[in-house]
Protein backbone atom coordinates (compact mmCIF):
# COMPACT_ATOMS: atom_id res chain seq x y z
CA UNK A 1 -16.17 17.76 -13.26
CA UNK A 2 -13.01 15.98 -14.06
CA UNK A 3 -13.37 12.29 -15.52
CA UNK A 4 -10.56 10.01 -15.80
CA UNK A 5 -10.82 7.08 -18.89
CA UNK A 6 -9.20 3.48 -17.40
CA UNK A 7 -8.39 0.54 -20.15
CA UNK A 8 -8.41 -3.22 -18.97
CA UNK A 9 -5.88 -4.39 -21.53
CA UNK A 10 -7.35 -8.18 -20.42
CA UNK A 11 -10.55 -7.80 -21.79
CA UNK A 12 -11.01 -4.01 -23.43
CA UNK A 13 -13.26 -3.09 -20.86
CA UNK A 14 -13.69 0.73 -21.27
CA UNK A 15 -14.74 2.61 -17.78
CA UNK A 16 -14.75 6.41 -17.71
CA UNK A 17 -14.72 7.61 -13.57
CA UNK A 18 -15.69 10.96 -12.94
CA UNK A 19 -14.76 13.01 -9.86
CA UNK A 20 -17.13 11.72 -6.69
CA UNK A 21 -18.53 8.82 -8.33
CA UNK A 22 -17.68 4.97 -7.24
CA UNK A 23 -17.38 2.08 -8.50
CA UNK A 24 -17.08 -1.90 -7.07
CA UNK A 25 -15.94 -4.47 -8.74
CA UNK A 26 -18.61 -7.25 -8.09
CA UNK A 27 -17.10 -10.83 -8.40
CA UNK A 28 -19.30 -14.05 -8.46
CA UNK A 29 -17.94 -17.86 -9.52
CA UNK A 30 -18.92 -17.20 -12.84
CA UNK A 31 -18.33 -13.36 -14.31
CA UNK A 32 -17.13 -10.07 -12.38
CA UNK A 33 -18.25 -6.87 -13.71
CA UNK A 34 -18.17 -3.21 -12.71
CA UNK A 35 -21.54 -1.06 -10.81
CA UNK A 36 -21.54 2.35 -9.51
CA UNK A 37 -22.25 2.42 -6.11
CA UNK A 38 -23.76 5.43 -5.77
CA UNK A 39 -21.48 5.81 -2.53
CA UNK A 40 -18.76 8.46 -2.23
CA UNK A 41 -15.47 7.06 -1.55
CA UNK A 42 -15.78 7.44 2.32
CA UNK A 43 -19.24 5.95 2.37
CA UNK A 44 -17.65 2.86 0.83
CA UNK A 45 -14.43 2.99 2.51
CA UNK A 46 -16.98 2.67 6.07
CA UNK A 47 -19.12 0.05 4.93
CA UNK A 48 -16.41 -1.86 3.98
CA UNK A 49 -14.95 -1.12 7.40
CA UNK A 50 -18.24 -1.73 8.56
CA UNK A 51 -18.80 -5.44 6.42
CA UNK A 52 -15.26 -6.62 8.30
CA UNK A 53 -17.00 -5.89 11.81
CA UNK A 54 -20.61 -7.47 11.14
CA UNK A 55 -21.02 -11.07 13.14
CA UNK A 56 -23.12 -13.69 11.57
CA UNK A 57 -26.45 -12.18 12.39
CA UNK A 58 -25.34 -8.80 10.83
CA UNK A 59 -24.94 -6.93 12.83
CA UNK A 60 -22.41 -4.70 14.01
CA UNK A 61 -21.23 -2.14 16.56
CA UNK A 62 -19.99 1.59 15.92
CA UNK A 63 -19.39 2.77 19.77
CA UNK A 64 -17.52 6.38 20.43
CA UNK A 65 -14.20 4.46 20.71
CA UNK A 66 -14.87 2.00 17.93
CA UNK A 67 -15.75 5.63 15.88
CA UNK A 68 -12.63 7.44 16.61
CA UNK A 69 -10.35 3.67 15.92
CA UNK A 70 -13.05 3.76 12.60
CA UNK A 71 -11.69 7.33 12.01
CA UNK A 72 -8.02 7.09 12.66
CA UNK A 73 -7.59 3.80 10.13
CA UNK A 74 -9.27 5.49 7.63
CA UNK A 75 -8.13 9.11 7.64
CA UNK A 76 -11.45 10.89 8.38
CA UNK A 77 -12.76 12.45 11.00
CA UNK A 78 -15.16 10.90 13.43
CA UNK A 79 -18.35 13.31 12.21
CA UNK A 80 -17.13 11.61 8.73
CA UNK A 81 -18.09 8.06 10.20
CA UNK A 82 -21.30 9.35 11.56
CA UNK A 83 -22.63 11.23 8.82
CA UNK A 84 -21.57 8.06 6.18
CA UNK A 85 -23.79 6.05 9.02
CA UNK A 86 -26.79 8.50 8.06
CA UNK A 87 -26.68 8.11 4.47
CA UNK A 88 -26.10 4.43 4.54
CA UNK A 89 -29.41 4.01 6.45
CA UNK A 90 -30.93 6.41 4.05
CA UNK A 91 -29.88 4.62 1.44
CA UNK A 92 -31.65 1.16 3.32
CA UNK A 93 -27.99 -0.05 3.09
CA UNK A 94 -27.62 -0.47 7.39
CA UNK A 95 -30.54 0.00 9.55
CA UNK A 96 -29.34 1.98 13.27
CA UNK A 97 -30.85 -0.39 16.18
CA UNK A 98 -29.64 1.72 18.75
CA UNK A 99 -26.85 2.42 20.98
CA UNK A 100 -24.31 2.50 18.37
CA UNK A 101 -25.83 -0.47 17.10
CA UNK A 102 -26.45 -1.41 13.19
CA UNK A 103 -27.77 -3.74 10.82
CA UNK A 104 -26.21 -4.39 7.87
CA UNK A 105 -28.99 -4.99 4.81
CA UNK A 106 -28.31 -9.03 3.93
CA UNK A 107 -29.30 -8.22 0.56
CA UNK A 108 -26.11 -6.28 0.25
CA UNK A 109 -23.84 -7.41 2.97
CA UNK A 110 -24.32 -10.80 4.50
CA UNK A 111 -21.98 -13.38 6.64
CA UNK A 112 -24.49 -15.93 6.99
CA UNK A 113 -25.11 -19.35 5.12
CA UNK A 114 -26.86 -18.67 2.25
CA UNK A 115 -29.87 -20.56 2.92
CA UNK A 116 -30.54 -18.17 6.26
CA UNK A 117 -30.47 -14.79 4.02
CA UNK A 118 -33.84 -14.83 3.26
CA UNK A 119 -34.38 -15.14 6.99
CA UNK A 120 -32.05 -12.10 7.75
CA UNK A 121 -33.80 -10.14 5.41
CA UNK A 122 -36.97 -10.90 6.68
CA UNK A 123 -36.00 -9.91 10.09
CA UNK A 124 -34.08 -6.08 8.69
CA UNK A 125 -37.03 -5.20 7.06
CA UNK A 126 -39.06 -5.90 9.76
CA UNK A 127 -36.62 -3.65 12.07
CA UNK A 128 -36.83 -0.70 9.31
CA UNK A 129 -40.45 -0.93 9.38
CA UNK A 130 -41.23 -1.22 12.83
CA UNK A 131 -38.28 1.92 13.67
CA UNK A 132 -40.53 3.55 10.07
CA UNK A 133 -43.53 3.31 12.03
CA UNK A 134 -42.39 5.20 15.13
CA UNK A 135 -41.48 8.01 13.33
CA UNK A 136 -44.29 8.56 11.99
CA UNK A 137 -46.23 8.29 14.91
């Protein structure tokens, strides 16, 4: 696997990326610092897609021609979209509702005030476990 070494002459920050592996740059007020994501690059590239669509509830809409628009911005096919869909919600990162509806996990993604987050969490947990449940019934 081929790795690639990358220098920030600012502050000496050494990161070594390796083929398939990515990385986000998390910024808050007070420090940014570097976390794999443990997303290949079109995972991220459609939940970043994805984050720009959610409303202030969190959720968001993938329909067939949302998909293929999804697909043509970000050079992929539309099985790509779908399939990055699936692991996300493996990966409790969306939760599907249904009809090309999704969730995005406010502990991750979130548009709301910050005092409603717990809130939103409350209520995509509660969606995972109830859809959980089904399944295994």
């Amino acid at each position: 696997m081929a790795s690639e070494t990358w220098v920030n002459v600012d502050t000496g920050e050494v990161m070594t990326f390796s083929d398939g592996e990515t990385f986000v740059l998390l910024r808050t007020t007070d420090d940014c610092s570097w976390m794999t994501s443990g997303l290949s690059a079109v995972d991220f590239m459609v939940l970043m897609a994805a984050a720009c669509m959610i409303n202030k509830s969190g959720y968001f809409s993938v329909s067939n021609g949302r998909r293929e628009k999804m697909a043509k911005e970000l050079n992929v096919t539309e099985r790509s979209i779908s399939d990055s869909l699936r692991r996300m919600d493996e990966k409790d990162i969306i939760t599907r509702v249904g009809g090309g509806e999704y969730l995005m996990n406010p502990g991750i993604i979130s548009r709301s005030h910050a005092r409603l987050i717990p809130k939103r969490i409350s209520e995509y947990y509660g969606i995972r476990n109830n859809k959980k449940d089904g399944r295994e019934d």
